[in-house]
N, C-alpha and C. Protein backbone atom coordinates (compact mmCIF):
# COMPACT_ATOMS: atom_id res chain seq x y z
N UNK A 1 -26.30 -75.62 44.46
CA UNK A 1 -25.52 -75.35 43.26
C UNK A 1 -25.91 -74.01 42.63
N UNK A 2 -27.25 -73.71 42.77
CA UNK A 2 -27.43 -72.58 42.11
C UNK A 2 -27.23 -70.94 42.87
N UNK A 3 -26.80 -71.02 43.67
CA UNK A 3 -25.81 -69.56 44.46
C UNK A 3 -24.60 -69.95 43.90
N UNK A 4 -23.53 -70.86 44.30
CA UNK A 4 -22.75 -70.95 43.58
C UNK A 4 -22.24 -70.50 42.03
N UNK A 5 -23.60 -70.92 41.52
CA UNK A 5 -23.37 -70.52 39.80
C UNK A 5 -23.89 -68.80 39.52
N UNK A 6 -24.75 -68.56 40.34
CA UNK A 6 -24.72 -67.16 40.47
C UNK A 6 -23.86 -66.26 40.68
N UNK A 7 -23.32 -66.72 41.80
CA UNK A 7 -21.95 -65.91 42.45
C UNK A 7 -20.84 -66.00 41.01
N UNK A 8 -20.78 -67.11 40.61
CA UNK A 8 -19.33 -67.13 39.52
C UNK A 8 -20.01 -65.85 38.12
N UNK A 9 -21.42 -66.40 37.69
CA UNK A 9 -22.07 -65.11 36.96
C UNK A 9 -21.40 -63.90 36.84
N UNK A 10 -22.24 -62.92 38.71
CA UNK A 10 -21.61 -62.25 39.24
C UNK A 10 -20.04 -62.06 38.97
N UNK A 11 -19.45 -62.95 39.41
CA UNK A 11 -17.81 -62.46 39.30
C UNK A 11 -17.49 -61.88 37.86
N UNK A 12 -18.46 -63.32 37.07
CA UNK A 12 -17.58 -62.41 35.41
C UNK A 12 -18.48 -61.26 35.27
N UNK A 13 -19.51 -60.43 35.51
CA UNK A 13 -20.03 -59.51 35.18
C UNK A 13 -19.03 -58.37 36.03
N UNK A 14 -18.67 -58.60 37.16
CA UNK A 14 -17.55 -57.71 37.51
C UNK A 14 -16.28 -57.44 36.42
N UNK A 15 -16.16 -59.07 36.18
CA UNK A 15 -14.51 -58.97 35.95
C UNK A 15 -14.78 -58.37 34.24
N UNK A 16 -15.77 -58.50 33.60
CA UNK A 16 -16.14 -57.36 32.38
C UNK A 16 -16.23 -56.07 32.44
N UNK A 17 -17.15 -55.98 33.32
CA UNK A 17 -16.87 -54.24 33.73
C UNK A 17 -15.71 -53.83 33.96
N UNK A 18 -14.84 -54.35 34.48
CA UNK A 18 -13.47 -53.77 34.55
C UNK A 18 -12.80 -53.78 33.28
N UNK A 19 -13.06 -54.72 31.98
CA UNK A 19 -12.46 -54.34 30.99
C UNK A 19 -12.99 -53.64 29.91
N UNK A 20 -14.10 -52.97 30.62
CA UNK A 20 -15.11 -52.08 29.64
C UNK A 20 -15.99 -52.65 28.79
N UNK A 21 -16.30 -54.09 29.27
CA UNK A 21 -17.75 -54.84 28.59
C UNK A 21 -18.55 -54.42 29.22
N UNK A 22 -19.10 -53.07 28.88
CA UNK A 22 -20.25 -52.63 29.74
C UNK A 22 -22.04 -53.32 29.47
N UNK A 23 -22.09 -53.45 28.07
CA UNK A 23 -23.48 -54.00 28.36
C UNK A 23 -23.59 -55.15 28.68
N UNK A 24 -22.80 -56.47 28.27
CA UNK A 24 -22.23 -57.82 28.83
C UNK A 24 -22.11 -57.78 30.23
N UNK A 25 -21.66 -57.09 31.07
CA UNK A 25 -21.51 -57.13 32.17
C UNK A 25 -22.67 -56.44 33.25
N UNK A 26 -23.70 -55.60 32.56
CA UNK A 26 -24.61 -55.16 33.20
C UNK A 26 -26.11 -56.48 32.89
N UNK A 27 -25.57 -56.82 31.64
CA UNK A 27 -26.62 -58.05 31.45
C UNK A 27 -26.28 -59.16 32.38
N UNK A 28 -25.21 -59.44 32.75
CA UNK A 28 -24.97 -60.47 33.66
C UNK A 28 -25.11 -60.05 34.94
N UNK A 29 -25.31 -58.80 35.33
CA UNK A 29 -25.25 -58.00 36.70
C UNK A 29 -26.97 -58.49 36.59
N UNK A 30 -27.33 -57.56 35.95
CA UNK A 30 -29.43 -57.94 36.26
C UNK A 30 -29.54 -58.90 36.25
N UNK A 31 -29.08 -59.95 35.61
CA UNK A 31 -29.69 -61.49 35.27
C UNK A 31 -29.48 -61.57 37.12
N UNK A 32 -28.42 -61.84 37.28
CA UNK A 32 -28.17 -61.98 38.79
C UNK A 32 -28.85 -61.47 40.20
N UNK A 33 -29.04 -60.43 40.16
CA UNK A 33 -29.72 -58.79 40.61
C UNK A 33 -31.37 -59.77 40.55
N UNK A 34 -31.82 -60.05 39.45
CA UNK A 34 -33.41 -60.62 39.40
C UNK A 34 -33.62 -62.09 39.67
N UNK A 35 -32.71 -62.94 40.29
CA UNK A 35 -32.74 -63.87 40.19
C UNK A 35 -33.45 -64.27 41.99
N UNK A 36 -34.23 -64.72 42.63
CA UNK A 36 -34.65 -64.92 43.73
C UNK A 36 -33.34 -65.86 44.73
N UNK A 37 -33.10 -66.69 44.18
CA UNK A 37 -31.78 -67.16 45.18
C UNK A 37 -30.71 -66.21 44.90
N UNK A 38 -30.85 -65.50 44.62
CA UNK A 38 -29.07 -64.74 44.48
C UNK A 38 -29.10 -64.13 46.50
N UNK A 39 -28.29 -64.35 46.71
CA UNK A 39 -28.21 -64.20 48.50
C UNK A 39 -27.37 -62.19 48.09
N UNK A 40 -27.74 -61.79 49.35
CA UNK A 40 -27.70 -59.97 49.45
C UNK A 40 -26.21 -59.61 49.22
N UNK A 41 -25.87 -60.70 50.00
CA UNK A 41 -23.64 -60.25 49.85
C UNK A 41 -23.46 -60.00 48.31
N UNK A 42 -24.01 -61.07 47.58
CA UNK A 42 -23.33 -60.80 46.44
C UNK A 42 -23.45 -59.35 45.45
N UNK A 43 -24.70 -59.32 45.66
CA UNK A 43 -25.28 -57.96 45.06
C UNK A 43 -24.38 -57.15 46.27
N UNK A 44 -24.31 -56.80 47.25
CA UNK A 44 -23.15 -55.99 47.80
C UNK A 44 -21.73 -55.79 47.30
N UNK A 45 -20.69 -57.06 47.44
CA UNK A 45 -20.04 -57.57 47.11
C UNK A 45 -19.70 -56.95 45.56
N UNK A 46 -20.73 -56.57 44.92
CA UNK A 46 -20.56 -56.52 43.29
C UNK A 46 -20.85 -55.16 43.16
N UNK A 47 -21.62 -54.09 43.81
CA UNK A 47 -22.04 -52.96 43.55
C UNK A 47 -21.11 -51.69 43.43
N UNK A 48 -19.63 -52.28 44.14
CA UNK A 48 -18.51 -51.12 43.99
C UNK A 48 -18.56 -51.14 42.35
N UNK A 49 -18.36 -52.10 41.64
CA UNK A 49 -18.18 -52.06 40.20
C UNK A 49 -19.41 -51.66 39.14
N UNK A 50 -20.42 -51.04 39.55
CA UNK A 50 -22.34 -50.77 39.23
C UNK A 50 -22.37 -49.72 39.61
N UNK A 51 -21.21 -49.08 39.93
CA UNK A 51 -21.81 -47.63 41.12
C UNK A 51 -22.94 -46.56 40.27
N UNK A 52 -22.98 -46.32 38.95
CA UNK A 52 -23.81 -46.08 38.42
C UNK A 52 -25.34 -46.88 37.65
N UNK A 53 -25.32 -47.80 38.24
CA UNK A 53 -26.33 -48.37 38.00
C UNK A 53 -27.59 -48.74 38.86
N UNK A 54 -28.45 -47.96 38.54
CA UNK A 54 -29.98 -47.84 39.31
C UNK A 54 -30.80 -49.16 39.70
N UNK A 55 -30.30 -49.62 40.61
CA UNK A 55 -31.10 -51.19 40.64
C UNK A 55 -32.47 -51.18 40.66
N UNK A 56 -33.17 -50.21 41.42
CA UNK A 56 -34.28 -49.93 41.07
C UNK A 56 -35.37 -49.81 39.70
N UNK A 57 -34.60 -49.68 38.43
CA UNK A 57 -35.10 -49.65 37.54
C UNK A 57 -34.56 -51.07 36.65
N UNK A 58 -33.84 -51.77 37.03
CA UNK A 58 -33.38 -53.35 36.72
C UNK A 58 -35.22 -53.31 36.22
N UNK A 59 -35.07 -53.65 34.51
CA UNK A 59 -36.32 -54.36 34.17
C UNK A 59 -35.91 -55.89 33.65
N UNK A 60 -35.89 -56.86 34.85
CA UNK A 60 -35.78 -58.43 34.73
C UNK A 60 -36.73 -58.89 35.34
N UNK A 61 -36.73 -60.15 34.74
CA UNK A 61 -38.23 -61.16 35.13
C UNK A 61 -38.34 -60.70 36.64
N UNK A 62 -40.10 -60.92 37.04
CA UNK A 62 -40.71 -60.74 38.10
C UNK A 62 -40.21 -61.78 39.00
N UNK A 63 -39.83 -61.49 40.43
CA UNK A 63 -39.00 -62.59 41.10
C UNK A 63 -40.34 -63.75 41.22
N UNK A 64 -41.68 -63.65 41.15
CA UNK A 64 -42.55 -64.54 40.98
C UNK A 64 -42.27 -65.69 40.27
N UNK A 65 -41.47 -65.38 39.45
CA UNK A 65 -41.16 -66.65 38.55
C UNK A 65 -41.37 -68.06 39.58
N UNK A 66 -41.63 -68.99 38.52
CA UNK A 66 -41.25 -70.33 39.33
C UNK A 66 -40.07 -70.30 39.61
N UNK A 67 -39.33 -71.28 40.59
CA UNK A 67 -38.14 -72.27 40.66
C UNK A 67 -38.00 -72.45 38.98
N UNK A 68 -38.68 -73.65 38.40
CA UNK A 68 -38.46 -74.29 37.93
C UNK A 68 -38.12 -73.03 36.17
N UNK A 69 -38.49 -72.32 36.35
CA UNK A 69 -38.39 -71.05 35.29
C UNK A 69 -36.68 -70.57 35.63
N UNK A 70 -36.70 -70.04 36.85
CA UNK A 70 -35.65 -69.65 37.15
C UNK A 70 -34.48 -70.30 37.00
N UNK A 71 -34.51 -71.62 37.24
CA UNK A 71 -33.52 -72.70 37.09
C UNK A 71 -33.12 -73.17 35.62
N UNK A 72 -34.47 -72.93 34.92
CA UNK A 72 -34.05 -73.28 33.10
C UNK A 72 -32.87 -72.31 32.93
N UNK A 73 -33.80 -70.83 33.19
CA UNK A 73 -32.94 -69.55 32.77
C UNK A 73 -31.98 -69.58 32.84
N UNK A 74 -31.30 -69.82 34.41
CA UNK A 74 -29.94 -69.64 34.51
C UNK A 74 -28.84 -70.86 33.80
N UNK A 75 -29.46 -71.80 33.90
CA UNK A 75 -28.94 -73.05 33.20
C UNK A 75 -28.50 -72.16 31.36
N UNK A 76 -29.58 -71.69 31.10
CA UNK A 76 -29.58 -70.92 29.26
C UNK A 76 -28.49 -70.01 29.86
N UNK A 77 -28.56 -68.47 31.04
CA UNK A 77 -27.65 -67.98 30.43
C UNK A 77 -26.10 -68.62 30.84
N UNK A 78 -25.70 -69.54 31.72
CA UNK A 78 -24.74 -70.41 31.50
C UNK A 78 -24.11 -70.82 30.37
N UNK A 79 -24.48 -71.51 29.89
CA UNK A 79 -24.28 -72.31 28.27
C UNK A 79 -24.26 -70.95 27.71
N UNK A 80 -24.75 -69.88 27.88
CA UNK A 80 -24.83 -68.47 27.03
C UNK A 80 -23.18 -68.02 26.61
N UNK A 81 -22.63 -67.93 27.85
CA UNK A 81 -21.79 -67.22 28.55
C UNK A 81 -20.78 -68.12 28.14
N UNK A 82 -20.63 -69.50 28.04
CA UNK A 82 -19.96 -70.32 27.66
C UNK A 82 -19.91 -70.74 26.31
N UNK A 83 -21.08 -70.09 25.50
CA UNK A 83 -20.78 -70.24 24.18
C UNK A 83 -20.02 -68.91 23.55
N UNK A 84 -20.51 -67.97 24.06
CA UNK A 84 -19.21 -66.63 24.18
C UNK A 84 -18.29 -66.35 24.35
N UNK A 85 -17.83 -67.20 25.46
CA UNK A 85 -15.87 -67.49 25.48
C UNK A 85 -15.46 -68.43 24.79
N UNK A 86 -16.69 -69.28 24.21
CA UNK A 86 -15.59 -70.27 23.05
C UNK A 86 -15.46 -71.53 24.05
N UNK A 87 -15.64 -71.14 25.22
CA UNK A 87 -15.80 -72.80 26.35
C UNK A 87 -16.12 -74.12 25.65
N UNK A 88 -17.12 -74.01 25.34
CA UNK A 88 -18.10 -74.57 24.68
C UNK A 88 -18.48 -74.48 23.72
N UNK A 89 -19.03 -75.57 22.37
CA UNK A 89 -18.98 -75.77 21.16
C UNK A 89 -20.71 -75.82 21.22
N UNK A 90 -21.25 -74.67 20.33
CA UNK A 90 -23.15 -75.18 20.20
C UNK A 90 -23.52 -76.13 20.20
N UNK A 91 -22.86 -77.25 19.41
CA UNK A 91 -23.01 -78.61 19.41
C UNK A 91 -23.11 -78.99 20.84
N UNK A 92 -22.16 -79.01 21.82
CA UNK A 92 -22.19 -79.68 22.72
C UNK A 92 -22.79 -79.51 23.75
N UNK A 93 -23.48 -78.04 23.65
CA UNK A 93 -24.44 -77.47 24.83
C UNK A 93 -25.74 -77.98 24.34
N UNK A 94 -26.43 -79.00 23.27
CA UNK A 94 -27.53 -79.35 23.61
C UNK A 94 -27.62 -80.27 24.09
């Protein structure tokens, strides 16, 4: 499940950049970019839309993280992302 939820991440950090949510969409690009399961296609897959962006200097958590760190995180910026489009009510994401 968790490539899956990465990859969709990924997509909306693309599909922002294209409407000029540039820091929204570069925050969802690194979150992704630093995440240890994120598989190589996707970061490929996504880099036509980053072409200026230095992955090399991506300052996101150390891929050392636990699993179990990594898995909270992405779970938070989920519910993040979903409390931002209005998906989801604060109430109901605890």
């Amino acid at each position: 499940m968790t490539p899956l939820s990465l990859h969709a991440l990924m997509g909306l950090a693309c599909a922002l950049a294209t409407e000029g949510e540039g820091i929204r969409s570069v925050e969802l690009y690194q979150f992704v970019h630093g995440h240890s399961q994120t598989p190589a296609i996707y970061l490929e897959m996504a880099a036509r839309w980053f072409p200026d962006l230095d992955v090399s200097d991506l300052a996101m958590e150390s891929k050392t993280a636990s699993e179990w760190n990594e898995n909270r995180a992405l779970k938070e910026m989920v519910v993040r992302v979903l409390l931002v489009s209005g998906t989801v009510s604060s109430k109901s994401s605890s």
